[in-house]
C-alpha atoms as a PDB file:
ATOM      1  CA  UNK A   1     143.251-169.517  -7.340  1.00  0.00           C
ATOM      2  CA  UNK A   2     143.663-170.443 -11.099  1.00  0.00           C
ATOM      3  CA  UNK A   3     141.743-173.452 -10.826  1.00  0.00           C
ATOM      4  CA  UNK A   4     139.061-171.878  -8.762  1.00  0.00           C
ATOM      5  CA  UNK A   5     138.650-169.900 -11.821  1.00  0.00           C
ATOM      6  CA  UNK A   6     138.580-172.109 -14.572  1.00  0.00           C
ATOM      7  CA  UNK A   7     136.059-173.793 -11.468  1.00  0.00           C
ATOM      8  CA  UNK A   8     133.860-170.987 -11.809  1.00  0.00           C
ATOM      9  CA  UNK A   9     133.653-170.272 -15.244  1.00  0.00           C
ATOM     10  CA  UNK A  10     133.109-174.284 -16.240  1.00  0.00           C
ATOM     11  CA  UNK A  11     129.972-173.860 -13.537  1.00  0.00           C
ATOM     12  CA  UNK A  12     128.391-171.180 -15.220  1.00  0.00           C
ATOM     13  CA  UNK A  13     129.179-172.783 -18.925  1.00  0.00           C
ATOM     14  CA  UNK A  14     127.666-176.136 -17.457  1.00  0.00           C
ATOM     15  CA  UNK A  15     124.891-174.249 -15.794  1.00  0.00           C
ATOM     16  CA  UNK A  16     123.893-172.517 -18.942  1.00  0.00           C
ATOM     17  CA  UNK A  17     124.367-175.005 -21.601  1.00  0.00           C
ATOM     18  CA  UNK A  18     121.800-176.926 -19.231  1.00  0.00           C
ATOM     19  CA  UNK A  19     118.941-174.022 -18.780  1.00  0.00           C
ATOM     20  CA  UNK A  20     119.341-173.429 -22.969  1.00  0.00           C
ATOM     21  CA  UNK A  21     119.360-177.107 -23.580  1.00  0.00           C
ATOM     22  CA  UNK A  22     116.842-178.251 -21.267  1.00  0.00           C
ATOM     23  CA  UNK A  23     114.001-176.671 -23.879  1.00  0.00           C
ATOM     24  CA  UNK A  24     113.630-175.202 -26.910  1.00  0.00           C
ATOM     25  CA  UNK A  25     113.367-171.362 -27.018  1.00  0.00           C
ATOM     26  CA  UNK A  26     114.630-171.217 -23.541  1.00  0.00           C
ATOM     27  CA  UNK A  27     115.130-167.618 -22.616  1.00  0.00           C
ATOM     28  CA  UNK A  28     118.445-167.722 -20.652  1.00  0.00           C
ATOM     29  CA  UNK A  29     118.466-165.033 -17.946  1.00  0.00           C
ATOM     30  CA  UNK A  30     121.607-164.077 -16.200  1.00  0.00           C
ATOM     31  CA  UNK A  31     120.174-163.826 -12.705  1.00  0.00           C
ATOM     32  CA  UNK A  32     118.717-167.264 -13.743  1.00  0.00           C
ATOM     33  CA  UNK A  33     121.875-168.551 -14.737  1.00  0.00           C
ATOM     34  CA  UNK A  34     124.035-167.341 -11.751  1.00  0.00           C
ATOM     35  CA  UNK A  35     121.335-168.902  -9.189  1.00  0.00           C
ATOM     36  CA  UNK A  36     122.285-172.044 -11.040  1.00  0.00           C
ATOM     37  CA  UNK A  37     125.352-172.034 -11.515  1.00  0.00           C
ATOM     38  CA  UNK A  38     125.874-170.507  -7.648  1.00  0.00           C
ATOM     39  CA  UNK A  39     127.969-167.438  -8.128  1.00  0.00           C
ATOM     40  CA  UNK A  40     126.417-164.068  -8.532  1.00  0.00           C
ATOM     41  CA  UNK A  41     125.804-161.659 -11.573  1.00  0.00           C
ATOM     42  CA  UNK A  42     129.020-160.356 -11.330  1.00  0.00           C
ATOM     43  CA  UNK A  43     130.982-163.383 -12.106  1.00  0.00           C
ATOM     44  CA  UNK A  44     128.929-164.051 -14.743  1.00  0.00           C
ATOM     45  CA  UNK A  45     129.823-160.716 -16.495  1.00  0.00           C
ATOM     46  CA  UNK A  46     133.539-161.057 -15.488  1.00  0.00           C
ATOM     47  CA  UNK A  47     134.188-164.218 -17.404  1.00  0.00           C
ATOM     48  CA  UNK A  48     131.806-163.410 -19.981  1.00  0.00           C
ATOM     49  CA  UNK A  49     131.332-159.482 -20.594  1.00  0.00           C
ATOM     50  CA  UNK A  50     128.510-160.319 -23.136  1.00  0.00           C
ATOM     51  CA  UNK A  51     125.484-162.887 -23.421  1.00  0.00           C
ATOM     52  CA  UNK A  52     127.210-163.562 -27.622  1.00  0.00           C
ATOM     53  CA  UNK A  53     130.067-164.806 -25.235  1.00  0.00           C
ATOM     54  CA  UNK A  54     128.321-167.103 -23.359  1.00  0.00           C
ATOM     55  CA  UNK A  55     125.920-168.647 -26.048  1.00  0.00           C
ATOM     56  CA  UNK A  56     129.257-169.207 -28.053  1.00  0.00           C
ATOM     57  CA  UNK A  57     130.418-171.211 -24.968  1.00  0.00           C
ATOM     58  CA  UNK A  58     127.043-173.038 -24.990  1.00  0.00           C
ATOM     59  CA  UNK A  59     127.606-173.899 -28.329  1.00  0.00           C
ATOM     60  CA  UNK A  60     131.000-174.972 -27.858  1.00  0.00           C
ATOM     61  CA  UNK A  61     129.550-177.462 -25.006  1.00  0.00           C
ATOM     62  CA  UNK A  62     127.220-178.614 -27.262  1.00  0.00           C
ATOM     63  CA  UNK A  63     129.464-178.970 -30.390  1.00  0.00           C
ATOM     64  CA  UNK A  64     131.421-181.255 -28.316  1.00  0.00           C
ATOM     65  CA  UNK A  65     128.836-183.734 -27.367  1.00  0.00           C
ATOM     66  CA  UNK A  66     128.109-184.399 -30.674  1.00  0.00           C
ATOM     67  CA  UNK A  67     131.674-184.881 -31.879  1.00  0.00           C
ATOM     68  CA  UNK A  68     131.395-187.532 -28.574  1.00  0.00           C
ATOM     69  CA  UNK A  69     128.128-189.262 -30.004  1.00  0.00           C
ATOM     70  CA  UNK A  70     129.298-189.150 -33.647  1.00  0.00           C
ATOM     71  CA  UNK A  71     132.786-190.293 -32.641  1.00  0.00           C
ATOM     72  CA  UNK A  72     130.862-193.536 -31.994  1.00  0.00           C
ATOM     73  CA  UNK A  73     130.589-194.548 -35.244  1.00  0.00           C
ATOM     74  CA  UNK A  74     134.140-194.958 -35.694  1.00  0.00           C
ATOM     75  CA  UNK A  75     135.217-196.102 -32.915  1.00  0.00           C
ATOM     76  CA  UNK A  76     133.097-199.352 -32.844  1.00  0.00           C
ATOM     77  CA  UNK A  77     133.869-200.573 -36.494  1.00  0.00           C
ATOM     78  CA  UNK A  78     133.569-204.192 -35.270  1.00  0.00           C
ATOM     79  CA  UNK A  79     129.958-204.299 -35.202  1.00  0.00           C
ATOM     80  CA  UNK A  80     127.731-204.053 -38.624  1.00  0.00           C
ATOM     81  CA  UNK A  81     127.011-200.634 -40.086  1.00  0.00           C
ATOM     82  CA  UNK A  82     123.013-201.042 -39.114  1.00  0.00           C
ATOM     83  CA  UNK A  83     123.858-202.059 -35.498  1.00  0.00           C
ATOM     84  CA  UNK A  84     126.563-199.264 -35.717  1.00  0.00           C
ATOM     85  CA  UNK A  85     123.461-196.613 -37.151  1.00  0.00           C
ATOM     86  CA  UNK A  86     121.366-197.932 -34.220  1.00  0.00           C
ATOM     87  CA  UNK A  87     123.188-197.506 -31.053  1.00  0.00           C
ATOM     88  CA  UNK A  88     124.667-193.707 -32.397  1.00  0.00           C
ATOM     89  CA  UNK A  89     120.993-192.815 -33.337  1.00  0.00           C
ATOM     90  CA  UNK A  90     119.765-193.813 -29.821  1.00  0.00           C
ATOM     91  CA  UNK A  91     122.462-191.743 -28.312  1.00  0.00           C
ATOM     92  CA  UNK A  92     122.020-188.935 -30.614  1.00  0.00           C
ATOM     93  CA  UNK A  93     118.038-189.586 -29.638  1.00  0.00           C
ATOM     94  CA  UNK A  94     118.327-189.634 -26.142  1.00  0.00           C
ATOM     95  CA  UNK A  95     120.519-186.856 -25.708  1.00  0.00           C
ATOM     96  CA  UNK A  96     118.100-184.634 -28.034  1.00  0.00           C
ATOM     97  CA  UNK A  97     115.586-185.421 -25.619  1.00  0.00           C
ATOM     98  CA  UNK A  98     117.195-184.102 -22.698  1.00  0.00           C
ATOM     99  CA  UNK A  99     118.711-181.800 -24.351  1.00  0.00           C
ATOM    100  CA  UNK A 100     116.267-180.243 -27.264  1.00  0.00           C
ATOM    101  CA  UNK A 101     117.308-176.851 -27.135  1.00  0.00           C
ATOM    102  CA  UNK A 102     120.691-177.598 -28.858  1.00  0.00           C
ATOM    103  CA  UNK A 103     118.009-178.307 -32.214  1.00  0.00           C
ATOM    104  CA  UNK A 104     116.533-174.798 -31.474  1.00  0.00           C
ATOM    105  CA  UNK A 105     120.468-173.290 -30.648  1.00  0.00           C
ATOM    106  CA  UNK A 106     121.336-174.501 -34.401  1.00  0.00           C
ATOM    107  CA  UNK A 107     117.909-173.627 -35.850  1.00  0.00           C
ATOM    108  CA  UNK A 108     118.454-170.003 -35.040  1.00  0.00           C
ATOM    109  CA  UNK A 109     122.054-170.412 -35.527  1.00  0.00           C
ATOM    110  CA  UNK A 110     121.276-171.218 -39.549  1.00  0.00           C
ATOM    111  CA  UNK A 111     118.116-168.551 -39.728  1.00  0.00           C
ATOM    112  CA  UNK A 112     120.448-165.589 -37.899  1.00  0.00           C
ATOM    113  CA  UNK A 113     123.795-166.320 -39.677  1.00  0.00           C
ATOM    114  CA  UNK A 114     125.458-166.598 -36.124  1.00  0.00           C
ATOM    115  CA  UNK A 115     128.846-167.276 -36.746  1.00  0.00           C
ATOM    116  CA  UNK A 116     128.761-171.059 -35.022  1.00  0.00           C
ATOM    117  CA  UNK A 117     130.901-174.010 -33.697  1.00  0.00           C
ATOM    118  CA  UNK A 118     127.677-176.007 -33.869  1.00  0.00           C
ATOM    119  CA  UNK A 119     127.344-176.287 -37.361  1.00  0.00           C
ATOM    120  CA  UNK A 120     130.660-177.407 -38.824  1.00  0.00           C
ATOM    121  CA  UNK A 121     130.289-179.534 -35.647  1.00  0.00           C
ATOM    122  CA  UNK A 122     127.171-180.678 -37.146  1.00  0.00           C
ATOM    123  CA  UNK A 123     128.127-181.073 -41.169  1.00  0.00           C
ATOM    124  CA  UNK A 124     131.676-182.790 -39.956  1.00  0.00           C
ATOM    125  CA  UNK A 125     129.902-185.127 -38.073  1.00  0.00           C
ATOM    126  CA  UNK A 126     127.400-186.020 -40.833  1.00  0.00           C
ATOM    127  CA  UNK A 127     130.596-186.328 -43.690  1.00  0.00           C
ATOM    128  CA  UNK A 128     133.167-187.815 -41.668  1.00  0.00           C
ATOM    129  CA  UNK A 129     131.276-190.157 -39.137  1.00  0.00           C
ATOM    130  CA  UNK A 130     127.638-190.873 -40.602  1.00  0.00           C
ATOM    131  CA  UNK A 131     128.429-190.891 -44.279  1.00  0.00           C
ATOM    132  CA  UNK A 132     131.218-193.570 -44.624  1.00  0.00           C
ATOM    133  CA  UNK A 133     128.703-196.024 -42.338  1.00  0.00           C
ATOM    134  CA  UNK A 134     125.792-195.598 -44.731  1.00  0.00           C
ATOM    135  CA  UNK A 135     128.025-196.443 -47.504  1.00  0.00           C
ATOM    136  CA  UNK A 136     128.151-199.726 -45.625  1.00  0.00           C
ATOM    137  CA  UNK A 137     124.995-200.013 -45.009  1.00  0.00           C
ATOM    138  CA  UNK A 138     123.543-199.416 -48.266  1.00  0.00           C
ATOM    139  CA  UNK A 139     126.590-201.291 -49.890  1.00  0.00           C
ATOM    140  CA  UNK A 140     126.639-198.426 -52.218  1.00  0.00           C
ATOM    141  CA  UNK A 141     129.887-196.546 -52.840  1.00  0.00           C
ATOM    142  CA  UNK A 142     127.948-193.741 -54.173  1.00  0.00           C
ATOM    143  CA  UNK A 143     128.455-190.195 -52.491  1.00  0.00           C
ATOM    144  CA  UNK A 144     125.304-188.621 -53.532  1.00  0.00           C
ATOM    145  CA  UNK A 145     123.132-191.744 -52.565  1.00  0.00           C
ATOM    146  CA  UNK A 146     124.956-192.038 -49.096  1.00  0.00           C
ATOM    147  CA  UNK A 147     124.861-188.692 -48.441  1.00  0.00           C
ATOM    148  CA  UNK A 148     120.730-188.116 -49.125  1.00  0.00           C
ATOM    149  CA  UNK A 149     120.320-191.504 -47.162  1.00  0.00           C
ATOM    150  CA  UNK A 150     122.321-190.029 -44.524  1.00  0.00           C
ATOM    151  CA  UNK A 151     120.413-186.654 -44.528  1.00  0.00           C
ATOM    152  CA  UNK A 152     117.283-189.216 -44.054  1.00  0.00           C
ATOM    153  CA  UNK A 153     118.596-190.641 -41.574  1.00  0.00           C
ATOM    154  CA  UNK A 154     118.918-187.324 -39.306  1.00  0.00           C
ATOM    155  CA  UNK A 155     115.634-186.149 -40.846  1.00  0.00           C
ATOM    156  CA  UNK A 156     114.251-189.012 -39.077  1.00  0.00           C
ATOM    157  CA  UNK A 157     116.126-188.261 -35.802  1.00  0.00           C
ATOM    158  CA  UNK A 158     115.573-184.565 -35.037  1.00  0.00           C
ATOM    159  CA  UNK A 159     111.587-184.252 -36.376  1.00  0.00           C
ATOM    160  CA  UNK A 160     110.070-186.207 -34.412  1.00  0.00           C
ATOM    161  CA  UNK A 161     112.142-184.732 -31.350  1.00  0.00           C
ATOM    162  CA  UNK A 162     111.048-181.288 -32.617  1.00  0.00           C
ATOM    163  CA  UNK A 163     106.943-182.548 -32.708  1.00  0.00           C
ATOM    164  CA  UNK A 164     107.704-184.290 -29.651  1.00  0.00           C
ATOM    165  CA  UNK A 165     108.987-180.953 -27.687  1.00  0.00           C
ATOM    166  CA  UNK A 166     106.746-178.256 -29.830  1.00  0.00           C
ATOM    167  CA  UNK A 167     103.444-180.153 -29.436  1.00  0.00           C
ATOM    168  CA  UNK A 168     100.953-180.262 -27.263  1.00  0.00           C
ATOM    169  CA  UNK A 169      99.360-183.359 -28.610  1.00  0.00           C
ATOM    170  CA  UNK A 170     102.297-185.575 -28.560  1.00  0.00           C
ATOM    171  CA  UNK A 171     103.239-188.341 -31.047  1.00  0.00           C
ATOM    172  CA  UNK A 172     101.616-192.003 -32.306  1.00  0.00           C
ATOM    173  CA  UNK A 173     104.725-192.941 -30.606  1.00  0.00           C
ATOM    174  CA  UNK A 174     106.415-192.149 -27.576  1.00  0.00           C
ATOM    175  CA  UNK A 175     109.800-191.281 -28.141  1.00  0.00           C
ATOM    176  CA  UNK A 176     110.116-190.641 -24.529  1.00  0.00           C
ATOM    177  CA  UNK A 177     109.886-194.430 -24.057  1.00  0.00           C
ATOM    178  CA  UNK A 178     113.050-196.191 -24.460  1.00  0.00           C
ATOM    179  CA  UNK A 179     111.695-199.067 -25.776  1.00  0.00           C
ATOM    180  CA  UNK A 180     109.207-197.463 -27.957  1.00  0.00           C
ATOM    181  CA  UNK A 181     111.962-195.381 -29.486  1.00  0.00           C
ATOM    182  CA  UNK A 182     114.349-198.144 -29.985  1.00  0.00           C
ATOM    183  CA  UNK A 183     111.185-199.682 -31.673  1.00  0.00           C
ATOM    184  CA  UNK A 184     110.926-196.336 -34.229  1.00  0.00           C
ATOM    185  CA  UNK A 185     114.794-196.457 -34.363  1.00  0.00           C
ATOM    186  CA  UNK A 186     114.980-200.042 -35.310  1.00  0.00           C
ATOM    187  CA  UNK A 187     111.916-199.218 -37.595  1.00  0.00           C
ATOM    188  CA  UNK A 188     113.614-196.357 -39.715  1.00  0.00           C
ATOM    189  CA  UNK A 189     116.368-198.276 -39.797  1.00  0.00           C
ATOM    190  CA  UNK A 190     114.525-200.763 -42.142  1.00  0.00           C
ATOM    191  CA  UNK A 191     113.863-198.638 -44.960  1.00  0.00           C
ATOM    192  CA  UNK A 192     117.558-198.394 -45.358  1.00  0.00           C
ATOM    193  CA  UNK A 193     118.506-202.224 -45.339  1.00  0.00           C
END
């Protein structure tokens, strides 16, 4: 029975963190969510009593996936800090692209003053994973240096991910391209070598 629970409740977590991830501004609605996640309202209010609740669940699903993707960048120290840079930016790229609502999530997160997991998530992963790769990079012990190369480096990451979803016109580039945006990867990359 305990297991059917925790069952239940990782369903509707899983569920959600998809609707509010698939797009930015998604409006999550609970009779939405527990069509989706195949249990009905009631559940929904039982393991969650409030929609705060449940977003700080998303954001704990999301927080987690990018401690996964920036966890990358330690765990492979045998290949060189650009190679490094370009496989965790491809990851961090792709999953941004299915998942763009986790940029809108931490946008309103920072405008609202929500109380989030996301963002220490977020500013650990940038000062404990990204940061000390840089340095390597840019063969430049300095912090301030590293760290506005590093705040480049995401700059050139999430924007075009934000035009990408938020315009109707689309891009010079197509990010949704693998190749093309291994190209623009591999491309940013450059200005940093």
């Amino acid at each position: 029975m305990e297991s059917d629970r925790g069952g239940t409740k990782k369903r509707i977590v899983d569920a959600a963190a998809e609707i509010v991830g698939s797009q930015i501004g998604a409006d999550l609605t609970i009779r939405e969510l527990a069509k989706k996640a195949n249990v009905n309202i009631a559940a929904v209010n039982y393991y969650f009593n409030t929609k705060d609740n449940l977003m700080h669940e998303i954001e704990q699903t999301f927080a987690t996936e990018f401690k996964n993707i920036n966890t990358f960048l330690s765990r492979e120290k045998n290949l060189p800090p650009r190679e490094r840079l370009f496989q965790w930016a491809e990851m961090l790229m792709s999953y941004l692209m299915e998942k763009p609502g986790t940029i809108g999530t931490f946008v309103v997160n920072v405008v609202s003053g929500w109380n989030s997991t996301l963002i220490p998530e977020l500013v650990h992963g940038l000062s404990n994973y990204l940061l000390p790769v840089v340095k390597k990079l840019l063969k430049n012990d300095d912090y301030n240096t590293a760290y506005r190369a590093s705040l480049h480096i995401m700059s050139c990451i999430i924007t075009p991910i934000l035009i990408y979803h938020a315009s109707s016109t689309g891009l010079a580039i197509d990010i949704s391209d693998r190749a093309r945006r291994r190209e623009y990867i591999s491309s940013f990359l450059d200005y940093f070598s």
